[in-house]
PDB file of N, CA and C in Angstrom:
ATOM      1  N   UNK A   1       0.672  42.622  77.082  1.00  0.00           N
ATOM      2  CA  UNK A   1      -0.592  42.414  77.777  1.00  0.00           C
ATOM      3  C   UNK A   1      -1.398  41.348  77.035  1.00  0.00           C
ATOM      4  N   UNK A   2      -2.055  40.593  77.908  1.00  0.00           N
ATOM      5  CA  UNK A   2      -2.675  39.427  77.302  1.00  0.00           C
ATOM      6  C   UNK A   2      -4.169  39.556  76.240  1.00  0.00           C
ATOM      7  N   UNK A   3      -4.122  39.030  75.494  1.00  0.00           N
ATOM      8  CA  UNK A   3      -5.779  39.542  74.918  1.00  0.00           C
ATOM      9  C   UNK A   3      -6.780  39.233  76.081  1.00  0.00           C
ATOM     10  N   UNK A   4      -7.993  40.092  76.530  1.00  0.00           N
ATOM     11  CA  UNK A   4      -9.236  39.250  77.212  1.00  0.00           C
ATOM     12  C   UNK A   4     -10.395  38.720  76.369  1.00  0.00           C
ATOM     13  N   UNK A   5     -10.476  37.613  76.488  1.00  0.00           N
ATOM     14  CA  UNK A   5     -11.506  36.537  76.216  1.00  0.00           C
ATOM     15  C   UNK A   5     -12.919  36.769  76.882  1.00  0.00           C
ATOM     16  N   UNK A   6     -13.541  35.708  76.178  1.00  0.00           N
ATOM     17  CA  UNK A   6     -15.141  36.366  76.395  1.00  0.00           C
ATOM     18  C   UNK A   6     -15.646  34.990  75.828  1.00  0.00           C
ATOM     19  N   UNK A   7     -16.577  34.457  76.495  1.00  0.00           N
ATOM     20  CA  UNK A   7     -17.226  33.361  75.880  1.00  0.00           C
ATOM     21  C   UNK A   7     -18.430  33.784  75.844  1.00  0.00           C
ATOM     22  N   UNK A   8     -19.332  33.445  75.659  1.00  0.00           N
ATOM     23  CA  UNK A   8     -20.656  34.121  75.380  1.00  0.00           C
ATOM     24  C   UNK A   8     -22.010  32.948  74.492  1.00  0.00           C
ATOM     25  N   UNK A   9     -22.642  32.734  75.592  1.00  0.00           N
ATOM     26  CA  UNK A   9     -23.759  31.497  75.752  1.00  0.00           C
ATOM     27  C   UNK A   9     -25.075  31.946  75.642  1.00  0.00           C
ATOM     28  N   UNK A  10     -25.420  32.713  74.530  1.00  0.00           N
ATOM     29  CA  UNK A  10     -26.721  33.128  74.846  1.00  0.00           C
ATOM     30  C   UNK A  10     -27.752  32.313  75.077  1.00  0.00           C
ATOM     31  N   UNK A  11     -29.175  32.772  75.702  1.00  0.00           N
ATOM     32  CA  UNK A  11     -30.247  31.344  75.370  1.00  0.00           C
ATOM     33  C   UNK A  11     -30.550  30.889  73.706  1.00  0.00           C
ATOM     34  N   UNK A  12     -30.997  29.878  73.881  1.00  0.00           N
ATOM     35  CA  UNK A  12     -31.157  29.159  72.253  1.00  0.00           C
ATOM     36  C   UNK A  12     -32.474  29.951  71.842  1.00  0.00           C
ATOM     37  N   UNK A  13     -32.366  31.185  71.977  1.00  0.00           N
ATOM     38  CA  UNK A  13     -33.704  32.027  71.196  1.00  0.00           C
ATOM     39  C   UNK A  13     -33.553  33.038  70.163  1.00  0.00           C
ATOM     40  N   UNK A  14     -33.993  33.294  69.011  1.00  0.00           N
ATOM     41  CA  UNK A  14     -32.818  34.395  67.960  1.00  0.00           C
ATOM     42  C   UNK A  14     -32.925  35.805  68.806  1.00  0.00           C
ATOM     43  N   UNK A  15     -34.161  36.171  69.657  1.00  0.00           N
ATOM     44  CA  UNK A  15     -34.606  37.316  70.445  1.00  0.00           C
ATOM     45  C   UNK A  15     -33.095  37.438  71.837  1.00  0.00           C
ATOM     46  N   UNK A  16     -32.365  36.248  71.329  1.00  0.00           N
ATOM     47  CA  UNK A  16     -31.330  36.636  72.615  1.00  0.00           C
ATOM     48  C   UNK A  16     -30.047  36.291  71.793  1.00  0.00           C
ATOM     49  N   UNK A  17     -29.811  35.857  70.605  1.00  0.00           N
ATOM     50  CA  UNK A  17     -28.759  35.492  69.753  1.00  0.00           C
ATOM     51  C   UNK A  17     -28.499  36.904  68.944  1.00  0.00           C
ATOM     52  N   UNK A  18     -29.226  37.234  68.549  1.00  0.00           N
ATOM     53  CA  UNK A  18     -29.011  38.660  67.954  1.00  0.00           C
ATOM     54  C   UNK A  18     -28.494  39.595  68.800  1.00  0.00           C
ATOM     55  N   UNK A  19     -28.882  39.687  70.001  1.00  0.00           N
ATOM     56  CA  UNK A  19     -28.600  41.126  70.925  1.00  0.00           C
ATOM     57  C   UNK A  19     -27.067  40.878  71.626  1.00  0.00           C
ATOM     58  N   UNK A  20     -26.537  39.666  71.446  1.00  0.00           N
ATOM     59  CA  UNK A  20     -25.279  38.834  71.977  1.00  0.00           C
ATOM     60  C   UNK A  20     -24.621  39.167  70.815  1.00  0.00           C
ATOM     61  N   UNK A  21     -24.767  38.782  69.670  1.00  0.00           N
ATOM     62  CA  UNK A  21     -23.650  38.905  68.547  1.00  0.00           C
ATOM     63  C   UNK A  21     -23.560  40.603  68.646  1.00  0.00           C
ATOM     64  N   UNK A  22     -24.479  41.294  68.489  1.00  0.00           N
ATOM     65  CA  UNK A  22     -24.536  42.861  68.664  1.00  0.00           C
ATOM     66  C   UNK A  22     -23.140  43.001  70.025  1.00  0.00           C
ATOM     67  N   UNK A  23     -23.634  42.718  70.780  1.00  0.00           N
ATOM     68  CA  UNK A  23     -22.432  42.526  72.288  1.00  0.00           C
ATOM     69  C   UNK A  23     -21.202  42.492  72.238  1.00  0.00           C
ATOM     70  N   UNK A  24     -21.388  41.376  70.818  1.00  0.00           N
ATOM     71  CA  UNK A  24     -20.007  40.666  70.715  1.00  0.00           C
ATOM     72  C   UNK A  24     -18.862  41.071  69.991  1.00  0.00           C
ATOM     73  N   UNK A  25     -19.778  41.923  68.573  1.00  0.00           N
ATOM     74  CA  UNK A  25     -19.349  43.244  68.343  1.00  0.00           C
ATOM     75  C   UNK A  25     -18.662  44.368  68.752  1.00  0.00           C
ATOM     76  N   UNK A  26     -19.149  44.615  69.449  1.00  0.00           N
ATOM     77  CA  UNK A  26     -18.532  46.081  70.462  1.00  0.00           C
ATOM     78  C   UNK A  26     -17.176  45.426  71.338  1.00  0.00           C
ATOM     79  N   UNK A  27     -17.327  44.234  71.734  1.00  0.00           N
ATOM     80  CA  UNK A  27     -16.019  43.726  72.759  1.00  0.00           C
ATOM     81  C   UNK A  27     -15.192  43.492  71.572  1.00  0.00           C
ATOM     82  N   UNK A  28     -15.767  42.957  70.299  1.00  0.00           N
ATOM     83  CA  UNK A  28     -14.200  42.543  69.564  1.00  0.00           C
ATOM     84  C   UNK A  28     -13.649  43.740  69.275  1.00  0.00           C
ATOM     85  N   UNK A  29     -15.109  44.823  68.752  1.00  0.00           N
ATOM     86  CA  UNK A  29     -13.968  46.609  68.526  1.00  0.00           C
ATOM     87  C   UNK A  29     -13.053  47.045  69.360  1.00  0.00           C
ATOM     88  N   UNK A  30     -12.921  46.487  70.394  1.00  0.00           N
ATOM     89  CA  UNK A  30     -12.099  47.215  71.848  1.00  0.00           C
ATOM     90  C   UNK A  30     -11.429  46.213  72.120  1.00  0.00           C
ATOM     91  N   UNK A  31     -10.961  45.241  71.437  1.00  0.00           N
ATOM     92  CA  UNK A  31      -9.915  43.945  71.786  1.00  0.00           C
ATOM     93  C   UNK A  31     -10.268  42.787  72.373  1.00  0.00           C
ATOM     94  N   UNK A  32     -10.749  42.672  72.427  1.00  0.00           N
ATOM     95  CA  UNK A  32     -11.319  41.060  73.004  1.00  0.00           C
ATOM     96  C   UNK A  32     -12.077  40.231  71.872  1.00  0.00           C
ATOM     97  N   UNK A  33     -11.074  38.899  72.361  1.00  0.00           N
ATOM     98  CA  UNK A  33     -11.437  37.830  71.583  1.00  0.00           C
ATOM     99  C   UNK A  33     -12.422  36.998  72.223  1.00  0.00           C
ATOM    100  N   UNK A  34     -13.597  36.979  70.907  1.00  0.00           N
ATOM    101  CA  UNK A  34     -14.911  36.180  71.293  1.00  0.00           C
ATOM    102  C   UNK A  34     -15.249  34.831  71.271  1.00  0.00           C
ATOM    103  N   UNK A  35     -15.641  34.001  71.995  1.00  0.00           N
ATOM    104  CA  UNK A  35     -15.860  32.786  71.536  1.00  0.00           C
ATOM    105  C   UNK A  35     -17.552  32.503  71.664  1.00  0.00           C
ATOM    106  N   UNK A  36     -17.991  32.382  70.812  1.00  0.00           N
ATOM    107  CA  UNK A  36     -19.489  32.434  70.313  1.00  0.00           C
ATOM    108  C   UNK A  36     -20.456  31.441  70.109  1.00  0.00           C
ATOM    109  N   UNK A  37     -20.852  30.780  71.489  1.00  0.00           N
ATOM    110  CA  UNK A  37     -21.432  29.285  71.502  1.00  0.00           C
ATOM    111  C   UNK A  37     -22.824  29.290  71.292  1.00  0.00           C
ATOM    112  N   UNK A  38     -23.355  28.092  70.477  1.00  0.00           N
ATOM    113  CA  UNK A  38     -24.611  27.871  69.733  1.00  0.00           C
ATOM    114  C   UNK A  38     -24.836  26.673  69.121  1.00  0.00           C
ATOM    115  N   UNK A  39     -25.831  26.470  69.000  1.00  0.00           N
ATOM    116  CA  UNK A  39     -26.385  25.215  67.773  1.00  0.00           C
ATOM    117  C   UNK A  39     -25.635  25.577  66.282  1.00  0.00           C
ATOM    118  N   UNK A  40     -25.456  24.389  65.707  1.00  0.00           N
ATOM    119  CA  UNK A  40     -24.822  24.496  64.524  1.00  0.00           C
ATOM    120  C   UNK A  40     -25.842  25.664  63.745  1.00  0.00           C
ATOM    121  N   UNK A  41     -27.112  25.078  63.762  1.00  0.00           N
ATOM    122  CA  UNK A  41     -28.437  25.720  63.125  1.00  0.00           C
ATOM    123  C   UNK A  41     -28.386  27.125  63.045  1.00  0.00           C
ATOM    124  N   UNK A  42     -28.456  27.500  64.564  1.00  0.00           N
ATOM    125  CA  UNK A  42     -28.263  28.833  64.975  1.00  0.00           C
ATOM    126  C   UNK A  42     -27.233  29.618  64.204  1.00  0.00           C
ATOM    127  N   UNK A  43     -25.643  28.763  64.406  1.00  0.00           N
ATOM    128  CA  UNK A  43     -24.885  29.807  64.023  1.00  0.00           C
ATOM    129  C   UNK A  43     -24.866  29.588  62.714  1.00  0.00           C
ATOM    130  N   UNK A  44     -25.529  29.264  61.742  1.00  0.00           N
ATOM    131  CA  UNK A  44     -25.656  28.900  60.123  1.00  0.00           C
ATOM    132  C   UNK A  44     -26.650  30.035  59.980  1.00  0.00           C
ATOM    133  N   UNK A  45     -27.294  30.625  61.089  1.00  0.00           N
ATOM    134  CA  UNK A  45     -28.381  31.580  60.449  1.00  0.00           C
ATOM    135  C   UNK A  45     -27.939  33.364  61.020  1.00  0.00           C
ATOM    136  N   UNK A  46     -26.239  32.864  61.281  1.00  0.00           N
ATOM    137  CA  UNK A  46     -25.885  34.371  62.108  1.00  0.00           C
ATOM    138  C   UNK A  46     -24.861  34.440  61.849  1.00  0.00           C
ATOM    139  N   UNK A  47     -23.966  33.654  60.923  1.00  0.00           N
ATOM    140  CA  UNK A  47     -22.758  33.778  60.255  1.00  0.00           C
ATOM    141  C   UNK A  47     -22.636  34.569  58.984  1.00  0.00           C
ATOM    142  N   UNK A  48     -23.989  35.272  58.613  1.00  0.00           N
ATOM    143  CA  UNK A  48     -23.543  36.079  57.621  1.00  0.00           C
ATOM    144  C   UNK A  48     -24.055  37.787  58.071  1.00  0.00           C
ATOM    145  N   UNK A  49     -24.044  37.399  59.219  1.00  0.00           N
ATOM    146  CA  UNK A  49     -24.635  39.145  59.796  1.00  0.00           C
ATOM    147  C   UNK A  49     -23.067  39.425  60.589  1.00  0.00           C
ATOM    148  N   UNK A  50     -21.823  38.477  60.369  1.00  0.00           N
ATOM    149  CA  UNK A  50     -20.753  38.786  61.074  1.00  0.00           C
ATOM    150  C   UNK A  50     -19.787  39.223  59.886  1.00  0.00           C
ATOM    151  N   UNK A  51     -19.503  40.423  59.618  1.00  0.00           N
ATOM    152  CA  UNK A  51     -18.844  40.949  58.655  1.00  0.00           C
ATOM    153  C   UNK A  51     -17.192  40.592  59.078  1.00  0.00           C
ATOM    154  N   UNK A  52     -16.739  40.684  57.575  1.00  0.00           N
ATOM    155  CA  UNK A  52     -15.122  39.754  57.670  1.00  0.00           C
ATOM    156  C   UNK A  52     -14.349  40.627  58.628  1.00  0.00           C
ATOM    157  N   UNK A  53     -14.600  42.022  59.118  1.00  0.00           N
ATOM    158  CA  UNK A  53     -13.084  41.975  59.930  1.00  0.00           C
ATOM    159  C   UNK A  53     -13.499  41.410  61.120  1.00  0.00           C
ATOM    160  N   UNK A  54     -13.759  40.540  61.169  1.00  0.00           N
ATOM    161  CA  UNK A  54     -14.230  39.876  62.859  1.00  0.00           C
ATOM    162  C   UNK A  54     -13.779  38.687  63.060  1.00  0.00           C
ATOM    163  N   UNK A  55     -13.083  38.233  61.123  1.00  0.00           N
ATOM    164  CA  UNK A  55     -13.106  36.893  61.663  1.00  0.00           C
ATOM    165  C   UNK A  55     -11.898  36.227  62.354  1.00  0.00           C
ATOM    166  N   UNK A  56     -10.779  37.081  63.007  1.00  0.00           N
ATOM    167  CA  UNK A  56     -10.236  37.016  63.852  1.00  0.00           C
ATOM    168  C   UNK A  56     -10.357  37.292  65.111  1.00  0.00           C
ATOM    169  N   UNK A  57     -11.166  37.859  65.747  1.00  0.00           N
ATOM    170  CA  UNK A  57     -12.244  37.959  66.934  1.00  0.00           C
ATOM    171  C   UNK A  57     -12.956  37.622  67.601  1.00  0.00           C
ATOM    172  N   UNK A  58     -14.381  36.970  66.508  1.00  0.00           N
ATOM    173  CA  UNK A  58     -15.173  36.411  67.088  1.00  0.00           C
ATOM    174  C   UNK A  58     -15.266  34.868  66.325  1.00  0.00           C
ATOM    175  N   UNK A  59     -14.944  33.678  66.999  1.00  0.00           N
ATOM    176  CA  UNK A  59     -14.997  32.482  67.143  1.00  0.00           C
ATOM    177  C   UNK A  59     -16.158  31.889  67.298  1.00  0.00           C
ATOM    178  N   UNK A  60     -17.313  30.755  66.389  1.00  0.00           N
ATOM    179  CA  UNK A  60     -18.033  30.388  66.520  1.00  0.00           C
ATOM    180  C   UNK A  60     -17.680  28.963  66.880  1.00  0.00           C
ATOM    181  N   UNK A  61     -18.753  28.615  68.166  1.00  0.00           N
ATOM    182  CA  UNK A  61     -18.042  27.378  68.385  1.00  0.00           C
ATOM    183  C   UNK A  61     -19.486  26.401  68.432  1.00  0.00           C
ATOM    184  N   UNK A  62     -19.673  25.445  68.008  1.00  0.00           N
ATOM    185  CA  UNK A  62     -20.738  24.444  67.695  1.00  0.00           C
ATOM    186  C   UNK A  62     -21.036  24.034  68.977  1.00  0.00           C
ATOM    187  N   UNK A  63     -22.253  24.213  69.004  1.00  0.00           N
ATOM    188  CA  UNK A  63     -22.352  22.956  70.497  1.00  0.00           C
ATOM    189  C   UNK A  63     -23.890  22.057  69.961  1.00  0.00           C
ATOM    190  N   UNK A  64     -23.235  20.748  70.227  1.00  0.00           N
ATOM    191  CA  UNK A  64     -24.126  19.778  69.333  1.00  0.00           C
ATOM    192  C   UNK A  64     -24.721  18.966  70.750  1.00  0.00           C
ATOM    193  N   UNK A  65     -26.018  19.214  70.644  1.00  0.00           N
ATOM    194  CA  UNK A  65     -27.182  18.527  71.593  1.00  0.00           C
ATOM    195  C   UNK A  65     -27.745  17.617  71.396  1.00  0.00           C
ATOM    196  N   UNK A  66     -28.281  16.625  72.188  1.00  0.00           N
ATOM    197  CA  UNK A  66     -28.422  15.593  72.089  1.00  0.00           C
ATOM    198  C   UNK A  66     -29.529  15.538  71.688  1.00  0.00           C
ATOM    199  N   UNK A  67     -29.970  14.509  70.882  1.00  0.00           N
ATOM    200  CA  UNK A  67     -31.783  14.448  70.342  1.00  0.00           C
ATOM    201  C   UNK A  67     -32.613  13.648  71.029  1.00  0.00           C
ATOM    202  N   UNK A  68     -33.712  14.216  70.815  1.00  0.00           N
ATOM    203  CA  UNK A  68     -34.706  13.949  71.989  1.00  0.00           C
ATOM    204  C   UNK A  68     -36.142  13.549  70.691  1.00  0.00           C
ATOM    205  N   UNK A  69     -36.619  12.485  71.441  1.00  0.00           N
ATOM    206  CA  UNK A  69     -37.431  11.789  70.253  1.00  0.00           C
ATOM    207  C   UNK A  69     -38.575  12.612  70.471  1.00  0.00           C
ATOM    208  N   UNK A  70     -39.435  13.308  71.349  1.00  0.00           N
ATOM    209  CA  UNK A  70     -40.421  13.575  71.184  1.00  0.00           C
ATOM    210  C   UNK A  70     -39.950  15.134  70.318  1.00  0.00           C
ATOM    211  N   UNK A  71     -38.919  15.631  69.839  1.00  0.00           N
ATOM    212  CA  UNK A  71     -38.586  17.201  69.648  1.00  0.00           C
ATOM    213  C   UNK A  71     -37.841  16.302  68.434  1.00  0.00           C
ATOM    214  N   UNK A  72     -38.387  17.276  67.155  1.00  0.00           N
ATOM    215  CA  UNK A  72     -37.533  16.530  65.572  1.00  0.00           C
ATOM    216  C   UNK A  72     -36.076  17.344  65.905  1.00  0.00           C
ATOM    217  N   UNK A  73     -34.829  16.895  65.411  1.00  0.00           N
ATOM    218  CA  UNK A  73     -33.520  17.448  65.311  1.00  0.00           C
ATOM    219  C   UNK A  73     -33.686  18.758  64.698  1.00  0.00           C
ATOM    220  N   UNK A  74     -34.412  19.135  63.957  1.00  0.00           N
ATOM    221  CA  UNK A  74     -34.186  20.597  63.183  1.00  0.00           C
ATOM    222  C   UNK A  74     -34.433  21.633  64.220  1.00  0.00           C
ATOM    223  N   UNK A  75     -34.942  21.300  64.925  1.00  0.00           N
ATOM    224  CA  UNK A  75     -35.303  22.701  66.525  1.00  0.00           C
ATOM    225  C   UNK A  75     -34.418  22.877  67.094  1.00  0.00           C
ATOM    226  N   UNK A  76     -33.958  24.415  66.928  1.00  0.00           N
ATOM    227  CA  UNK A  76     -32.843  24.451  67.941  1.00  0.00           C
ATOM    228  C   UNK A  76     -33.311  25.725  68.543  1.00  0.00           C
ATOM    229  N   UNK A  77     -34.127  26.526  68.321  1.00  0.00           N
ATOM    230  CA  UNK A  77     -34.538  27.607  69.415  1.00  0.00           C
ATOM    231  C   UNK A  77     -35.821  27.548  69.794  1.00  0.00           C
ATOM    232  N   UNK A  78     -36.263  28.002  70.407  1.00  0.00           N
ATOM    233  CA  UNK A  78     -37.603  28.407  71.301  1.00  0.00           C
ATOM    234  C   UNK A  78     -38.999  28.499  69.948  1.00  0.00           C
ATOM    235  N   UNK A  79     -38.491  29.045  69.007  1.00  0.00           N
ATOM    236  CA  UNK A  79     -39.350  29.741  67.749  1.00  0.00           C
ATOM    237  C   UNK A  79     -40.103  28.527  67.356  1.00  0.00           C
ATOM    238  N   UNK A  80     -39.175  27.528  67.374  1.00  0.00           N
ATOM    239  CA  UNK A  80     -40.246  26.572  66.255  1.00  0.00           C
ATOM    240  C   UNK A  80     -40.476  25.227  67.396  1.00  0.00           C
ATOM    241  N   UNK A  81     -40.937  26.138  68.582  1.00  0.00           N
ATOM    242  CA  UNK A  81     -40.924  24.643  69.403  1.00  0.00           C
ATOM    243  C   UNK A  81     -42.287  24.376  69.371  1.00  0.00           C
ATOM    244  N   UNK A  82     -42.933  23.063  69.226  1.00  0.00           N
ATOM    245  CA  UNK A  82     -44.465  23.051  69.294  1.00  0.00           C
ATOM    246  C   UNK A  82     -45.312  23.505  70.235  1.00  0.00           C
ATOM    247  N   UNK A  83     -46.470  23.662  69.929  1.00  0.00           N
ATOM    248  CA  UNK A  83     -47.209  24.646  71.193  1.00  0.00           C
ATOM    249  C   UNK A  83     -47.155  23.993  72.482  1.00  0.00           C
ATOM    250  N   UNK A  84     -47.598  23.220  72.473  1.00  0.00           N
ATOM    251  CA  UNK A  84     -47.328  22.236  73.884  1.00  0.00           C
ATOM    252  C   UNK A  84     -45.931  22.296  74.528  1.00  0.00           C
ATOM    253  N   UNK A  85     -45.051  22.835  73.983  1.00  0.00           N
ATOM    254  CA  UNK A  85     -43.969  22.663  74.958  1.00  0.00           C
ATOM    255  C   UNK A  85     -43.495  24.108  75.151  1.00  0.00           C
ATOM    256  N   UNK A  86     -44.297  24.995  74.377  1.00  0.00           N
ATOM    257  CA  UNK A  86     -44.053  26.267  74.523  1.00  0.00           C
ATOM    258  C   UNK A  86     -44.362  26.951  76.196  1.00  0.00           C
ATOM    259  N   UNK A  87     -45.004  26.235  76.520  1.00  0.00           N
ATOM    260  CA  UNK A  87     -46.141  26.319  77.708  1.00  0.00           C
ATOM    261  C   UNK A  87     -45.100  25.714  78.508  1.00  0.00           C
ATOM    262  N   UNK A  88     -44.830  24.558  78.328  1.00  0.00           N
ATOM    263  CA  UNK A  88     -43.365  23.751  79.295  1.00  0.00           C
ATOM    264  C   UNK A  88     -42.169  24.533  79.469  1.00  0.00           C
ATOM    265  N   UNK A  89     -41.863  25.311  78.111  1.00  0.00           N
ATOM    266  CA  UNK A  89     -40.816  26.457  77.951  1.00  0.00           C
ATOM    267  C   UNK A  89     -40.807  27.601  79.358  1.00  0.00           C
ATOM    268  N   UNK A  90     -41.811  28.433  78.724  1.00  0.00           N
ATOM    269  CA  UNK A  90     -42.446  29.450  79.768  1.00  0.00           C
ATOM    270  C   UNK A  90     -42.500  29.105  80.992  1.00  0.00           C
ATOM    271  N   UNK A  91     -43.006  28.096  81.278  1.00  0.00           N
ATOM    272  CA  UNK A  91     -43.047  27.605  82.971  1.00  0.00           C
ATOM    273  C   UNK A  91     -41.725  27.355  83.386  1.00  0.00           C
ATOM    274  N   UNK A  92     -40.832  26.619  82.875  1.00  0.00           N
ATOM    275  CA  UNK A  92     -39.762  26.485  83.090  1.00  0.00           C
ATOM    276  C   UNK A  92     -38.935  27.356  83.437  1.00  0.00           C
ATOM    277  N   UNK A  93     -39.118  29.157  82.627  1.00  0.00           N
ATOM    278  CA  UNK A  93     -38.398  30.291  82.814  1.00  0.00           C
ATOM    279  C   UNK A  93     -38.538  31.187  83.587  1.00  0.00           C
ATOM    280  N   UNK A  94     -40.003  30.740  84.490  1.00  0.00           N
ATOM    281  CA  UNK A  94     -40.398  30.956  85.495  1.00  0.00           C
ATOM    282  C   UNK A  94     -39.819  30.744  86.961  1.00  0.00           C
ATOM    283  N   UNK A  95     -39.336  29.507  86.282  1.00  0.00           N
ATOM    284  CA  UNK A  95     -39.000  28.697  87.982  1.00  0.00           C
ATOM    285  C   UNK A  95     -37.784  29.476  88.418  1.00  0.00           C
ATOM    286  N   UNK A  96     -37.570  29.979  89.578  1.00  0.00           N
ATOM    287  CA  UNK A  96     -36.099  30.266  89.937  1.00  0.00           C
ATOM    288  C   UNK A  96     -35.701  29.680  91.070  1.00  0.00           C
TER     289      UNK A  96
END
């Protein structure tokens, strides 16, 4: 039987990166292999809450975004976005 896979894209917020790796957890205990997409940043600040028997399981995979001059490169979640765009954020998560 084949392993089942799981990719797993949370939003770029730690309030939704944490509750995903938690997720991601429980699917690798029961066989499934994870693949775990994020900002380099991100997963540099969640690679040590993933204890070693996982590291055949769950797969971190980089996803590198493009930079945007008015936003410095070090931002990669919602947390440290300046107030002004926090407001752009929110409205945005609004829209459906």
């Amino acid at each position: 039987m084949a392993t089942l896979k799981v990719l797993m894209f949370p939003f770029l917020a730690y309030g939704h990166i944490s509750p995903f790796l938690n997720v991601a957890k429980k699917l690798a205990d029961r066989g499934f292999l994870i693949y775990f997409i994020s900002t380099p940043i991100n997963l540099k600040s969640i690679i040590k809450k993933i204890p070693e028997k996982y590291a055949d399981s769950i797969q971190l995979i980089k996803l590198h975004l493009p930079e945007l001059p008015e936003l410095p490169p070090h931002y990669h979640t919602t947390n440290d976005l300046p107030p002004n765009l926090k407001d752009y954020s929110k409205a945005v998560s609004q829209c459906q």
